[in-house]
Structure formats: C-alpha cells, structure tokens
C-alpha atoms as a PDB file:
ATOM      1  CA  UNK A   1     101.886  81.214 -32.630  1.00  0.00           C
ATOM      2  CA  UNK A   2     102.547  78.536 -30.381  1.00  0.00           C
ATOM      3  CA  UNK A   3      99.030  77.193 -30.358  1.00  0.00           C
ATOM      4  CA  UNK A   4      99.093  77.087 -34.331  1.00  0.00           C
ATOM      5  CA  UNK A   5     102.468  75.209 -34.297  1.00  0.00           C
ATOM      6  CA  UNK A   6     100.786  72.736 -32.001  1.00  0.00           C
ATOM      7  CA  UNK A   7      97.849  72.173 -34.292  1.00  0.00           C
ATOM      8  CA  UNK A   8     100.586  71.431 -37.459  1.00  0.00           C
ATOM      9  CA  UNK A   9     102.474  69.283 -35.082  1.00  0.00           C
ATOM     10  CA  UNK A  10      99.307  67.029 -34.442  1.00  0.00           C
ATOM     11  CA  UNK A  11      98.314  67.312 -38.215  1.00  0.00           C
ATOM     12  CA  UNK A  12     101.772  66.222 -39.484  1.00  0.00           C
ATOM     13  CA  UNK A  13     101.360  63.489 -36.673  1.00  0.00           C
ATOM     14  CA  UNK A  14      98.392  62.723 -37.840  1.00  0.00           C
ATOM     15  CA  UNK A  15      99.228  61.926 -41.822  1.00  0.00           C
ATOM     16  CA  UNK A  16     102.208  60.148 -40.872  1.00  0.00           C
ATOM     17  CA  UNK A  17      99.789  57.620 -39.203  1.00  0.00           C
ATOM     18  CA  UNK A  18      97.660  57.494 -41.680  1.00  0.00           C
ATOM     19  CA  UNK A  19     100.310  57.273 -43.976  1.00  0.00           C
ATOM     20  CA  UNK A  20     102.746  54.666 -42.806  1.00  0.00           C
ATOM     21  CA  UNK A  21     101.302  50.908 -42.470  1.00  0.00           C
ATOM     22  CA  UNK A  22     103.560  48.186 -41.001  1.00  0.00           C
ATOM     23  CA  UNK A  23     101.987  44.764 -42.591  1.00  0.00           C
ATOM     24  CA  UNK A  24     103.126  41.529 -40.310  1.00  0.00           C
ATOM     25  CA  UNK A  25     104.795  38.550 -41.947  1.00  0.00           C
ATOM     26  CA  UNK A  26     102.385  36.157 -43.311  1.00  0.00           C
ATOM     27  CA  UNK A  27      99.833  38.924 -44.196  1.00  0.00           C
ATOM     28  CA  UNK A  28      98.499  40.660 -47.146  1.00  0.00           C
ATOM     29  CA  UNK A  29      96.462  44.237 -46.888  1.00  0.00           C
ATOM     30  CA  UNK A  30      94.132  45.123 -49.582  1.00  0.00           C
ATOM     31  CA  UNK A  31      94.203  49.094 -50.128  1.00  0.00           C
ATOM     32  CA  UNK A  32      91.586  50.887 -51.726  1.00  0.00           C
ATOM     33  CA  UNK A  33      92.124  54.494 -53.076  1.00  0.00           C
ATOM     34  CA  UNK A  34      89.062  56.518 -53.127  1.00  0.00           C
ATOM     35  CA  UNK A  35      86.931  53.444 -53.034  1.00  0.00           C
ATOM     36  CA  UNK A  36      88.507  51.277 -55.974  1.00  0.00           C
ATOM     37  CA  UNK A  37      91.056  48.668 -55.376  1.00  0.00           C
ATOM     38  CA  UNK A  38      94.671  50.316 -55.711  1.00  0.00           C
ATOM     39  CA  UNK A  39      97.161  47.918 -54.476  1.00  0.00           C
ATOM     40  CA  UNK A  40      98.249  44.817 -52.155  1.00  0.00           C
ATOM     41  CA  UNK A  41     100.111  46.188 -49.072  1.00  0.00           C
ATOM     42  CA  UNK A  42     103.045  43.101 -48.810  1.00  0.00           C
ATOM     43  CA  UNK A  43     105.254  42.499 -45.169  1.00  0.00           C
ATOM     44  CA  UNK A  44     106.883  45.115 -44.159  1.00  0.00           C
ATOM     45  CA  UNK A  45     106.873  48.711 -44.283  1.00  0.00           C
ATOM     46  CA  UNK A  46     104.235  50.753 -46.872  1.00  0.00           C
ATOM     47  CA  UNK A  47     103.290  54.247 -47.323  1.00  0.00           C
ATOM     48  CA  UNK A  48     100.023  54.941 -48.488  1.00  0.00           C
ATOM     49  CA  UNK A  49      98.122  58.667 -48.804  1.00  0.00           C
ATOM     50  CA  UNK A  50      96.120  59.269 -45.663  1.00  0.00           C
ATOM     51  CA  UNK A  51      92.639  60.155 -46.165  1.00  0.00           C
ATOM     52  CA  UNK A  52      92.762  58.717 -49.622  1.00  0.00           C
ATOM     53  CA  UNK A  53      93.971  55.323 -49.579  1.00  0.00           C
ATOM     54  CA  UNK A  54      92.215  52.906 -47.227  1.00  0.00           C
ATOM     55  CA  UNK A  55      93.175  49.433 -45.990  1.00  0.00           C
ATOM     56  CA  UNK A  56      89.986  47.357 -46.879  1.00  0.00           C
ATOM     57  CA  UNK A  57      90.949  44.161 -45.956  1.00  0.00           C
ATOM     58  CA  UNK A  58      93.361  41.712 -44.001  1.00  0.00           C
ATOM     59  CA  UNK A  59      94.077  38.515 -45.192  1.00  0.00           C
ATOM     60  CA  UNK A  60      96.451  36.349 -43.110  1.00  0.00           C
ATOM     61  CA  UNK A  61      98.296  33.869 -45.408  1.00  0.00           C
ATOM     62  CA  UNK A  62      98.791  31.071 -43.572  1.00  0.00           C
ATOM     63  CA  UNK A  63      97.198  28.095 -43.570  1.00  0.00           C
ATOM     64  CA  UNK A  64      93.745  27.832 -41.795  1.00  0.00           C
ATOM     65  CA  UNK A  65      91.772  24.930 -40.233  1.00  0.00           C
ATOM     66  CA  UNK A  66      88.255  24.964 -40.400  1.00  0.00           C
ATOM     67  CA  UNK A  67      85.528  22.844 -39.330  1.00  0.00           C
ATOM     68  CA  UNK A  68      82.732  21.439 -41.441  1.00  0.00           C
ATOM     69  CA  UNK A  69      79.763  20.835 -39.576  1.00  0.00           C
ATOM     70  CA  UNK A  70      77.957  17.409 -39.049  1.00  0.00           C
ATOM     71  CA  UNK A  71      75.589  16.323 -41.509  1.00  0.00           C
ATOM     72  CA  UNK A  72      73.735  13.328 -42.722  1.00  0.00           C
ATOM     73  CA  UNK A  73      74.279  11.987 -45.666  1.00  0.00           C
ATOM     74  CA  UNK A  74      72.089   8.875 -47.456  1.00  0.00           C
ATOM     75  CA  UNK A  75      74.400   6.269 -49.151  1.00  0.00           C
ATOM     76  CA  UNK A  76      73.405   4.539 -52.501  1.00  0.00           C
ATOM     77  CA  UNK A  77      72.113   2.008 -50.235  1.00  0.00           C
ATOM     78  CA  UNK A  78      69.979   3.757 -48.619  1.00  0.00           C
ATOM     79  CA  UNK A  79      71.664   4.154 -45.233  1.00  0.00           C
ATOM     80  CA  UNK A  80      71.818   7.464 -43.305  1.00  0.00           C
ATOM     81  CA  UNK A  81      75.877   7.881 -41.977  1.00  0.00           C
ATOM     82  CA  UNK A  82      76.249  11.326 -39.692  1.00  0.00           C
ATOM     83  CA  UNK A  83      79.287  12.533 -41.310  1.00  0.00           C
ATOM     84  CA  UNK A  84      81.634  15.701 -40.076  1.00  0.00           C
ATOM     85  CA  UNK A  85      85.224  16.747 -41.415  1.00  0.00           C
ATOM     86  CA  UNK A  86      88.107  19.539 -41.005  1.00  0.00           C
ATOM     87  CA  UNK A  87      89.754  21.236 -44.020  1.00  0.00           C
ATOM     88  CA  UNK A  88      92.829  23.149 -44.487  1.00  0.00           C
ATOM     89  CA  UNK A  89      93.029  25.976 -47.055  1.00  0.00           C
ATOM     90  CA  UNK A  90      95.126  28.899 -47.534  1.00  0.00           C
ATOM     91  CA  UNK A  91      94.904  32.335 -49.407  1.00  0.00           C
ATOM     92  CA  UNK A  92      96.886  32.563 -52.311  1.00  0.00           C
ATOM     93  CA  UNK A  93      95.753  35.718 -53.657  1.00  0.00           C
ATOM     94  CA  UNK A  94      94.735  38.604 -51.687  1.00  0.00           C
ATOM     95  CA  UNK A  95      92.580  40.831 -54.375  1.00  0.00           C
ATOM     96  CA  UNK A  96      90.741  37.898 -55.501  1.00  0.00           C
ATOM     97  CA  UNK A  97      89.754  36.604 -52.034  1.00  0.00           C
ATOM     98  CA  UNK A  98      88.434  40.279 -51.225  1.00  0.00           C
ATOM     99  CA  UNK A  99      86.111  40.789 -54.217  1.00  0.00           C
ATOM    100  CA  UNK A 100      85.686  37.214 -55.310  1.00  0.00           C
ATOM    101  CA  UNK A 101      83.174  36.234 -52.784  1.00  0.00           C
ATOM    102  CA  UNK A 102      81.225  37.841 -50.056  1.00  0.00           C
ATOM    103  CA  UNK A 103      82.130  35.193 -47.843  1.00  0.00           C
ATOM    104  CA  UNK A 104      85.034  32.913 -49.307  1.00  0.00           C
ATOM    105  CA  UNK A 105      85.093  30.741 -46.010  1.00  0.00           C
ATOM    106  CA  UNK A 106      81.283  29.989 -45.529  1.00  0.00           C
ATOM    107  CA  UNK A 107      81.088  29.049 -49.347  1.00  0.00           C
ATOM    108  CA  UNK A 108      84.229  26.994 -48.818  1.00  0.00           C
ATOM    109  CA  UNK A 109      82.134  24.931 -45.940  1.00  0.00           C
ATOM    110  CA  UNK A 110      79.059  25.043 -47.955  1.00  0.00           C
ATOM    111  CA  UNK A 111      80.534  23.523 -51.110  1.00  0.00           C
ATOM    112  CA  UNK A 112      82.534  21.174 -48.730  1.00  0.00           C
ATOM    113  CA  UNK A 113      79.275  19.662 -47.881  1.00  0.00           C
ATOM    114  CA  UNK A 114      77.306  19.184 -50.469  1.00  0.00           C
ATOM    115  CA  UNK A 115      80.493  17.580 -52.215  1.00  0.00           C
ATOM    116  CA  UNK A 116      80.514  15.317 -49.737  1.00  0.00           C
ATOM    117  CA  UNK A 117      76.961  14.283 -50.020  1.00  0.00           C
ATOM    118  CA  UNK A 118      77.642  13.629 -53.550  1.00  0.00           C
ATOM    119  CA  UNK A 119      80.413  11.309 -53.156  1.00  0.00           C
ATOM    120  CA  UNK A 120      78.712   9.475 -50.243  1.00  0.00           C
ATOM    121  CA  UNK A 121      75.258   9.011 -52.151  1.00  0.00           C
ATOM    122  CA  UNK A 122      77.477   7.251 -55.247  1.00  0.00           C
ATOM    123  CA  UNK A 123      78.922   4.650 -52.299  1.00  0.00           C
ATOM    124  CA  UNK A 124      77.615   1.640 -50.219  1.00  0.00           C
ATOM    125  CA  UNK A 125      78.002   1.932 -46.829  1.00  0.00           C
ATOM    126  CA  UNK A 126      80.847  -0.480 -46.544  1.00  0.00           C
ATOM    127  CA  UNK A 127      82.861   1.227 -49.328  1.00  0.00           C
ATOM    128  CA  UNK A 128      82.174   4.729 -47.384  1.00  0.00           C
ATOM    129  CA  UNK A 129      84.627   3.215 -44.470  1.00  0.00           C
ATOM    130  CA  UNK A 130      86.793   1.586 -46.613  1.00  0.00           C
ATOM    131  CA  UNK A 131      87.150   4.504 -49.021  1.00  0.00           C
ATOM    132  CA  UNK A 132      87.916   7.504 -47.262  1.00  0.00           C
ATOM    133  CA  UNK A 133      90.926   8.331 -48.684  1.00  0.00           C
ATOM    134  CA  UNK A 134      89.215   8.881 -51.965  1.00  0.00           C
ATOM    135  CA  UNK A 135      86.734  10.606 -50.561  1.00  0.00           C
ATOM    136  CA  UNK A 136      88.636  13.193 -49.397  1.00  0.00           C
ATOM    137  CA  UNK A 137      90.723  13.643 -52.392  1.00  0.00           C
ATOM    138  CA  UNK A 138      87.094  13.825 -54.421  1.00  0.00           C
ATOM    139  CA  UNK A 139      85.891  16.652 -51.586  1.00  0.00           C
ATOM    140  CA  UNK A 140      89.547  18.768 -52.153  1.00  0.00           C
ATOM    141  CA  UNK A 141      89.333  18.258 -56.079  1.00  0.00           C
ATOM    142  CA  UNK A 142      86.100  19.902 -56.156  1.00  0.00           C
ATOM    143  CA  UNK A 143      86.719  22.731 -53.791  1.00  0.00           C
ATOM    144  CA  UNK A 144      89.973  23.733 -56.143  1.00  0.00           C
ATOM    145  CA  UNK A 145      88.266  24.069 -59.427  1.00  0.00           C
ATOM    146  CA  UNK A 146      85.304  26.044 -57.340  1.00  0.00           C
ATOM    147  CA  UNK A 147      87.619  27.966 -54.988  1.00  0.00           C
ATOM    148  CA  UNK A 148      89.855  29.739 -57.778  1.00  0.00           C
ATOM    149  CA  UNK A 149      87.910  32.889 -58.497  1.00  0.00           C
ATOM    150  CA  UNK A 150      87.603  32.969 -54.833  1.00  0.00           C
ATOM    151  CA  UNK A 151      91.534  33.567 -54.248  1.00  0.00           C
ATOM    152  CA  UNK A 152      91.848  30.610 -51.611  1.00  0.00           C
ATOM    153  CA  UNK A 153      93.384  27.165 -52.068  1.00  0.00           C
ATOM    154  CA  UNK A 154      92.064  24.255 -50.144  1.00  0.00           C
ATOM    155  CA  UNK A 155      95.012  22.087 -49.625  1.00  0.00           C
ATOM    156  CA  UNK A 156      93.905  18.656 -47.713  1.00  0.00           C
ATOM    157  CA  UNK A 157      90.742  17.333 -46.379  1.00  0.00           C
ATOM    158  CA  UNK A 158      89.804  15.111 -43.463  1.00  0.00           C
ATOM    159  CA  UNK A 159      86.907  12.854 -42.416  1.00  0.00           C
ATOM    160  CA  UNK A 160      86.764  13.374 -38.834  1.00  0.00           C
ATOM    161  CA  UNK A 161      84.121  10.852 -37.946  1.00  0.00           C
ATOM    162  CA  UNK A 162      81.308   8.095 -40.093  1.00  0.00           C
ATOM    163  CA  UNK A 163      78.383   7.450 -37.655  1.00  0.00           C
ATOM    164  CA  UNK A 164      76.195   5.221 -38.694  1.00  0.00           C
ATOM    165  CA  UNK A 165      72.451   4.728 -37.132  1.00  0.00           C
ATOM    166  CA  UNK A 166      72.513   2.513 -33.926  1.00  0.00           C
ATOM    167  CA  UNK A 167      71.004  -0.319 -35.835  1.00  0.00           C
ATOM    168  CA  UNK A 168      73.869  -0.655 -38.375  1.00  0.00           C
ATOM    169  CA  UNK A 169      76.144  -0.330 -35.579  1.00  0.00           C
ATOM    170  CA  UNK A 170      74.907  -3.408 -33.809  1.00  0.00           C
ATOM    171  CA  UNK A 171      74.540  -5.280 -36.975  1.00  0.00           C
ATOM    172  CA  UNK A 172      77.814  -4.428 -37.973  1.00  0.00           C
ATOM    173  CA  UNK A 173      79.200  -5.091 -34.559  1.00  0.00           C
ATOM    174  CA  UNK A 174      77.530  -8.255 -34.603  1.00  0.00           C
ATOM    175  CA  UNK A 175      78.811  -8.852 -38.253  1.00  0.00           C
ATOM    176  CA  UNK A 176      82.673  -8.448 -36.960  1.00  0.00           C
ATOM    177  CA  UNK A 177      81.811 -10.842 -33.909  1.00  0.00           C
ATOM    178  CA  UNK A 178      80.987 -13.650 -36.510  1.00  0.00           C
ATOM    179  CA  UNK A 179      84.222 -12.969 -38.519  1.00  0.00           C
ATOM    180  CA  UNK A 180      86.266 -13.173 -35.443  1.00  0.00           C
ATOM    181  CA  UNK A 181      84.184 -16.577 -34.342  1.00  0.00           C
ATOM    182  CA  UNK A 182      85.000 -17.764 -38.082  1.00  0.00           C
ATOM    183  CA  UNK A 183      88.451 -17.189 -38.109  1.00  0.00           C
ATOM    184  CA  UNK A 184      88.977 -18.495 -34.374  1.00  0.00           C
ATOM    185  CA  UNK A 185      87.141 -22.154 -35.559  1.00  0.00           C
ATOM    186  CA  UNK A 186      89.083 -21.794 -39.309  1.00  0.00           C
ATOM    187  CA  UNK A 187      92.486 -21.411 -36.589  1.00  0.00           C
ATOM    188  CA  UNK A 188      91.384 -23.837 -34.285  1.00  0.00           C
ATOM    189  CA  UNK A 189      90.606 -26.555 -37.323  1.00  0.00           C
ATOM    190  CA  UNK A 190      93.621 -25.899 -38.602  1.00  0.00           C
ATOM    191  CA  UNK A 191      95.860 -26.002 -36.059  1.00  0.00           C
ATOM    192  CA  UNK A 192      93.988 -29.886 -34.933  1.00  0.00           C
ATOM    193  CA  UNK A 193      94.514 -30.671 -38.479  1.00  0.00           C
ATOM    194  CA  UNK A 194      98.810 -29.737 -38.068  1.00  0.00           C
ATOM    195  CA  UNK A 195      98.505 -31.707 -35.256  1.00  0.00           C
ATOM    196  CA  UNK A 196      97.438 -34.799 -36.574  1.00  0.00           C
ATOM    197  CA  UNK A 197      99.080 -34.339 -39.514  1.00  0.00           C
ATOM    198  CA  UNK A 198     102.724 -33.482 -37.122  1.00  0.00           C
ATOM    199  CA  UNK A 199     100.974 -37.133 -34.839  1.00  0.00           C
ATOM    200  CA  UNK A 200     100.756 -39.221 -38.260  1.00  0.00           C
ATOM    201  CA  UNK A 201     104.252 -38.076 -39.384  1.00  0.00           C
ATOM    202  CA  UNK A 202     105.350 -39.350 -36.353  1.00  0.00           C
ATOM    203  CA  UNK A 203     104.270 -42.407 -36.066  1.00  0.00           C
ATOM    204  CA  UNK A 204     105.227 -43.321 -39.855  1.00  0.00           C
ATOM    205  CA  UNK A 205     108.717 -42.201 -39.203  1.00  0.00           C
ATOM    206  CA  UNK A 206     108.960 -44.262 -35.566  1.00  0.00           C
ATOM    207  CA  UNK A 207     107.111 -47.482 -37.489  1.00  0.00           C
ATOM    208  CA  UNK A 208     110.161 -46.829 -40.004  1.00  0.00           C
ATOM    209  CA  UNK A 209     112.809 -46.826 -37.753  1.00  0.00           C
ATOM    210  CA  UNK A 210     111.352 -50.006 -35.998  1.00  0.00           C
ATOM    211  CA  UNK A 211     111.493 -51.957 -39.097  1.00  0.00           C
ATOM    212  CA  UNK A 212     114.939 -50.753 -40.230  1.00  0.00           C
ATOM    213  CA  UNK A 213     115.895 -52.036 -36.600  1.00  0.00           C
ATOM    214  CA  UNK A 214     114.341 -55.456 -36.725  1.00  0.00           C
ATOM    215  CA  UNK A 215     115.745 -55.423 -40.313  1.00  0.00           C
ATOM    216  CA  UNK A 216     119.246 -55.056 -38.917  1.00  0.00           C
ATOM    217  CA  UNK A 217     118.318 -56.986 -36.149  1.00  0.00           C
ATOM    218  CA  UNK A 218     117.574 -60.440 -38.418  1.00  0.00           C
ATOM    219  CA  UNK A 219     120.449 -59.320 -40.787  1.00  0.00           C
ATOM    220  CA  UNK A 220     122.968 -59.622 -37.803  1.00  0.00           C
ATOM    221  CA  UNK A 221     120.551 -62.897 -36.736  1.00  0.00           C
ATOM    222  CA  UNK A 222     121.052 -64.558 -39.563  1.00  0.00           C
ATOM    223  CA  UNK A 223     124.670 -63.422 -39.878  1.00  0.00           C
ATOM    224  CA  UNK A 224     125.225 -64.792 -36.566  1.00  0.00           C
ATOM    225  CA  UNK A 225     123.853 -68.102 -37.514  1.00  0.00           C
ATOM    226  CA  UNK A 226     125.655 -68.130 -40.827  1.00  0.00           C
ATOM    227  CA  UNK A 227     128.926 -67.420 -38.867  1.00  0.00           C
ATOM    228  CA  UNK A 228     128.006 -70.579 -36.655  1.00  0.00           C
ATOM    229  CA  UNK A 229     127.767 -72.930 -38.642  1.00  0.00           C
ATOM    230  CA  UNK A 230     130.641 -72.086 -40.534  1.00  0.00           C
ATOM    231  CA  UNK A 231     132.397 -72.582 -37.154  1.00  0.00           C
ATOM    232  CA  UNK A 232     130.783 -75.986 -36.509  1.00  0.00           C
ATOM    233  CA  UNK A 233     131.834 -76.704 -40.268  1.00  0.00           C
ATOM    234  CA  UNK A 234     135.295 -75.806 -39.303  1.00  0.00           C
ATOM    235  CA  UNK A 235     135.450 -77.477 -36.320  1.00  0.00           C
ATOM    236  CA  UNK A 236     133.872 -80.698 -37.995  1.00  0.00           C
ATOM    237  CA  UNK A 237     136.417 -80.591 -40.602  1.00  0.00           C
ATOM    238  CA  UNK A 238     139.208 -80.060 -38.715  1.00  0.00           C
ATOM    239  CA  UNK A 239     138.304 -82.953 -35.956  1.00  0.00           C
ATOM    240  CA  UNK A 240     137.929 -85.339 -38.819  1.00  0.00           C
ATOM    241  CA  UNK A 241     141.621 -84.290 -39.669  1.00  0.00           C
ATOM    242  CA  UNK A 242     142.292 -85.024 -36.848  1.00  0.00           C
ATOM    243  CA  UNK A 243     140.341 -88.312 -36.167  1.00  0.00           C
ATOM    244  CA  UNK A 244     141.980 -89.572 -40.044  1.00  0.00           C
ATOM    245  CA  UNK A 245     145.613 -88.166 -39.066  1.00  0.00           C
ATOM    246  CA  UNK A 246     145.405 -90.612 -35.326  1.00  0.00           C
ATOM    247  CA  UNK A 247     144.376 -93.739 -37.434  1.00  0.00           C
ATOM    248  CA  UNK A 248     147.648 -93.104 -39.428  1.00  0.00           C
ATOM    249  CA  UNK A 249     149.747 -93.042 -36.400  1.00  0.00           C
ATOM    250  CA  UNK A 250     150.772 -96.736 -34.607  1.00  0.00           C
ATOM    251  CA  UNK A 251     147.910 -98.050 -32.568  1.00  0.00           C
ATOM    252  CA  UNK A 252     145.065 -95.402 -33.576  1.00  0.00           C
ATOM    253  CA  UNK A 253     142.725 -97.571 -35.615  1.00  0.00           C
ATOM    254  CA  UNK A 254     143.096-100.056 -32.107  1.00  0.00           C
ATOM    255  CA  UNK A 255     141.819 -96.582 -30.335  1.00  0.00           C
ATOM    256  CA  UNK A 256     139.016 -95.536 -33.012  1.00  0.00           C
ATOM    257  CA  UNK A 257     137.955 -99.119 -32.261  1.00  0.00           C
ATOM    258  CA  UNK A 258     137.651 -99.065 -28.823  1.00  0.00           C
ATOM    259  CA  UNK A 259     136.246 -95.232 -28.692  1.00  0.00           C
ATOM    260  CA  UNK A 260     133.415 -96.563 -31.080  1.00  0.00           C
ATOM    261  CA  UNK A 261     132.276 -99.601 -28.982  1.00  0.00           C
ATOM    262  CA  UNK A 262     132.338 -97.634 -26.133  1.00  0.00           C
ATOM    263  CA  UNK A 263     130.001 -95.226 -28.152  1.00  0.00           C
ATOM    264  CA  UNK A 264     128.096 -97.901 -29.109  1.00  0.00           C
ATOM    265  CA  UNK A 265     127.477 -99.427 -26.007  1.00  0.00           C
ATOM    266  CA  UNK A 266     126.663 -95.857 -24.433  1.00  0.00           C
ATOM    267  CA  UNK A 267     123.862 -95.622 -27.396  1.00  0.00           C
ATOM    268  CA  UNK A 268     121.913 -99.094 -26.682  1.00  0.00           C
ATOM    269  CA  UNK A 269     122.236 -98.581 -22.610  1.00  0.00           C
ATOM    270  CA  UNK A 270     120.350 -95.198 -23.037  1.00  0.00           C
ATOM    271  CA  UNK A 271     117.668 -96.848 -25.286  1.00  0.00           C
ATOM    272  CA  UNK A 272     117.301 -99.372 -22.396  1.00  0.00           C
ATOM    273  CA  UNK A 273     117.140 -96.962 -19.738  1.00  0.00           C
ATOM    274  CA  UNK A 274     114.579 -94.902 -21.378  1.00  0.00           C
ATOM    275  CA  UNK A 275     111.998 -97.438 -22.010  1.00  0.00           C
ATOM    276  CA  UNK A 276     111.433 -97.390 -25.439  1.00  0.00           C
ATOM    277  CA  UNK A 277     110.284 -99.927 -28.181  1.00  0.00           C
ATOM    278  CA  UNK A 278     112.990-100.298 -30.932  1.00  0.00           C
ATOM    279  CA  UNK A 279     112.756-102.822 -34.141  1.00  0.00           C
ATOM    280  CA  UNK A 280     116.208-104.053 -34.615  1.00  0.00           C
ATOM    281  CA  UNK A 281     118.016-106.342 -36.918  1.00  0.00           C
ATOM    282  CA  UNK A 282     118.755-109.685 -35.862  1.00  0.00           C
ATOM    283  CA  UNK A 283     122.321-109.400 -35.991  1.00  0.00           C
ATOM    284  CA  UNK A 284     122.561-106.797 -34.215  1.00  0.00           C
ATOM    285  CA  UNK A 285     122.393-108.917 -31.052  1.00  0.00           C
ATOM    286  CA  UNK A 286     126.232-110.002 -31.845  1.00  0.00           C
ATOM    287  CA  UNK A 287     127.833-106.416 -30.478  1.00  0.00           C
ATOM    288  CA  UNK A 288     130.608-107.823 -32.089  1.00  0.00           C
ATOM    289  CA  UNK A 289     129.241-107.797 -35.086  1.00  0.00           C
ATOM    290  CA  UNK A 290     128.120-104.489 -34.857  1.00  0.00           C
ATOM    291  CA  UNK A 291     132.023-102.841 -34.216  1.00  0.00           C
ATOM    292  CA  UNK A 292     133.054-104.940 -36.614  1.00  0.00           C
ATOM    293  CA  UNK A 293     131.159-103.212 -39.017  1.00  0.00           C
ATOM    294  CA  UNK A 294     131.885 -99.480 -37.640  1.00  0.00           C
ATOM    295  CA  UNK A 295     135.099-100.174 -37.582  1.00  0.00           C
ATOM    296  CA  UNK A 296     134.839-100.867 -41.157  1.00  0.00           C
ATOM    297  CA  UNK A 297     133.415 -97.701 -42.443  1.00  0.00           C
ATOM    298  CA  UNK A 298     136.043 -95.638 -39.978  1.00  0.00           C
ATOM    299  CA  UNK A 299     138.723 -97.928 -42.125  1.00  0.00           C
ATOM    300  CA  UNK A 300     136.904 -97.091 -45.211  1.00  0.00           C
ATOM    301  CA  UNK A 301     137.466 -93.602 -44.091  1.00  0.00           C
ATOM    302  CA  UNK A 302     140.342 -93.505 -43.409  1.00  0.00           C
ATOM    303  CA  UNK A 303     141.509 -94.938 -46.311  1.00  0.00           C
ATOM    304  CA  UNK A 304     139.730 -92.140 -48.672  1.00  0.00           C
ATOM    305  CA  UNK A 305     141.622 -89.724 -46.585  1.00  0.00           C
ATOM    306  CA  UNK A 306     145.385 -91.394 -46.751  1.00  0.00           C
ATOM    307  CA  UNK A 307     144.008 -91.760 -51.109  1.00  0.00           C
ATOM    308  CA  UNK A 308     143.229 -87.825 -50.921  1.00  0.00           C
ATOM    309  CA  UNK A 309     146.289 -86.694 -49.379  1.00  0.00           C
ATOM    310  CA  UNK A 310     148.887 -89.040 -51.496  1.00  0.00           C
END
C-alpha cells in the first residue's frame, strides 16, 4: 500500500506540472492541444491538460533590436555605398507570428535589405546622405505592409553607417576642402570689403566735420571783422562828435587849427625823411596857405554839424 500511494503521489505531482504554467510579464505562450493551435497562454497563471495541451511557442513581447547586416548597394549613379542598419520591431500577435512564417525574424532582415537596395538604387549618392531620414521611413513602410501576416510590427529603422568606396571618399573629402577654401576667401573678401567700406565712411564723416569747422570758423571770422568795423565806425563817429562839439566851445577852432598844422607839418617832414619824389602844387610851398585851407574844410565841418543839430 504504501508503495502504490507513493506512485499516485508522484503522478498527481506530475499533472499538476504539466498542468499549471506561470507565463512572465511581457510574454505570450502559444498552446497546442493534440497538435492544433488551442489557445494564447497570457501573464500570469494558466492551467492547461497535461499530456494533451502543449506549449509550442514563446514569444516575448517586447520590443527587439536587431541587426541588418552590411551590404552594398549601387546608387542610380552608379556608385557602390556599403550600407548596414538596426531595426526595432515588436510582436503584436502571438498566433500569427507562430504559423505565419517559418522564420518571422530572418524574413524581417531579408526584406529589410532588399528594401533598402531599392530605395538606394532610385537615389544619387549625395541625396543618399542627405536623405536618410526618408530612407528609413521608406525601409519601415515596407516592412509593415509585408510583416502583417507575420504577427510582428517593425516600429523604427536606423542607418547605422553609408561607406562609400575610398575614391569617393577622397573626392568628396577633397570636395568639402574646396567649400571650406571658398567660403574662407568669400569671408575674407568680405570682411576687406566692410573694412573699406567702415575706412571710406570715415573719412567722409571726418572731411564733414572739417568743413562744418572751417565753416564756423570763417562765420565767426567774418563776424569778428564785421563786429570791428562797426567798432571803428563807432569810434569814428563818436570822435567826430567830439572833434565838432570842441570847435563849439571858446577857443577850439584856435586848437583844431593848431592840431592840424602840426599834422601837417608831421606829414611833409616824413615825406622828406623818406626820400621820396612827390609832384606838388605850387602853392603848396606857402604852409600858410595850406592851414588856411584845412582849416577851412574843419570850419565847413563844423558848420554842417552846428546846421544838423539846430
């Protein structure tokens, strides 16, 4: 008896085995009963019927890197570029990715390339570096419509590296030196051209200040010159007053005499002195004569002046 309890004990240990399965987060189980699909085992805990039921196949749901190898790949122009990438997929749906391909990730890689050589054989080779973005949203379009009856979902793609041949490189290399050299002289040009430009402003604006200043400058000149000889005008003026207001007074035409001969007389001695030839009246030897006569005209006036101020 006790030897056939222990033999139920193992059985019953046994089937509950093979009859509980605890599925980890993120994972889906395929079951198969009796060789035909039955169900999708979810997280958690699942009883299935030992010995009939059969887990077939583990899919883990999360999202998966995987590596395209390198290839080469001919552009429109006829250029060979070594090109590899990554993609991420994920499955979506468990049955489909068991029984929708043999192989869901190698025709995932597959199709991955040949997409690629597609889109890189419709490009130049400049547009291939320029474009890549489109590129890989051309690769991950494809893969979707293909990768439906497969059960997967490829969700981004990356171009990892674009290798051209050594030749292009160097030409290319040599290409981007020029462009730098370009832009450098197109800099260089225009920063000489600034200058003069900053040199000639310069000089115009100091050449404008200069001649506002020696405008000012012969505006106060002549202001000066104006305000001079409105002085010696005034002064003139007013010592005539005076001169017309002492031959008024008792003895001052007596005085305006004798100041004039003495004037006179000064005049003719510095003639002599200074050795020069003068044509003269004849009556002008008769100095008398001569006062006389200025005396006259300081009479004559005097006389307007005494007319003007009665």
């Amino acid at each position: 008896m006790d030897v056939v309890a222990l033999v139920i004990l193992i059985v019953i240990a046994i089937v509950v085995a093979k009859g509980v399965r605890v599925v980890p987060q993120q994972n889906a189980w395929v079951v198969e009963r009796l060789g035909k699909f039955h169900a999708v085992l979810v997280p958690g805990l699942n009883l299935v019927i030992p010995f009939i039921d059969n887990v077939a196949y583990k899919h883990s749901l999360k999202e998966i890197p995987l590596d395209v190898p390198s290839q080469v790949c001919i552009t429109r122009d006829n250029t060979q570029l070594a090109v590899d990438g990554i993609l991420y997929f994920q499955v979506t749906d468990a049955k489909m990715a068991s029984y929708g391909s043999s192989d869901y990730i190698a025709a995932i890689s597959q199709l991955a390339q040949t997409t690629l050589r597609s889109l890189i054989g419709r490009m130049e080779l400049d547009r291939t570096f320029e474009e890549r973005e489109e590129i890989n949203r051309g690769v991950v379009m494809v893969l979707n419509e293909a990768s439906t009856n497969w059960g997967v979902k490829v969700l981004r793609y990356e171009i990892k590296d674009l290798t051209p041949p050594k030749e292009i490189l160097q030409a290319m290399q040599r290409q981007i030196t020029a462009e730098r050299e370009k832009r450098a002289l197109i800099a260089s040009s225009e920063g000489r051209m600034q200058e003069q430009i900053n040199l000639a402003t310069g000089e115009r604006e100091a050449a404008i200040q200069q001649s506002e200043g020696d405008k000012q400058a012969a505006i106060n000149v002549a202001q000066g010159e104006a305000e001079a000889i409105k002085a010696i005008a005034v002064a003139n003026a007013e010592a005539i007053a005076r001169v017309a207001m002492a031959i008024e007074k008792p003895g001052g035409l007596e005085a305006v005499n004798l100041k004039v001969a003495e004037k006179y007389v000064e005049a003719f001695s510095g003639i002599a002195k200074a050795g020069n030839t003068l044509i003269v009246p004849s009556n002008m030897a008769d100095l008398s004569t001569l006062i006389a006569g200025g005396m006259a005209v300081v009479k004559g006036q005097g006389a307007g002046t005494s007319t003007a101020r009665g």
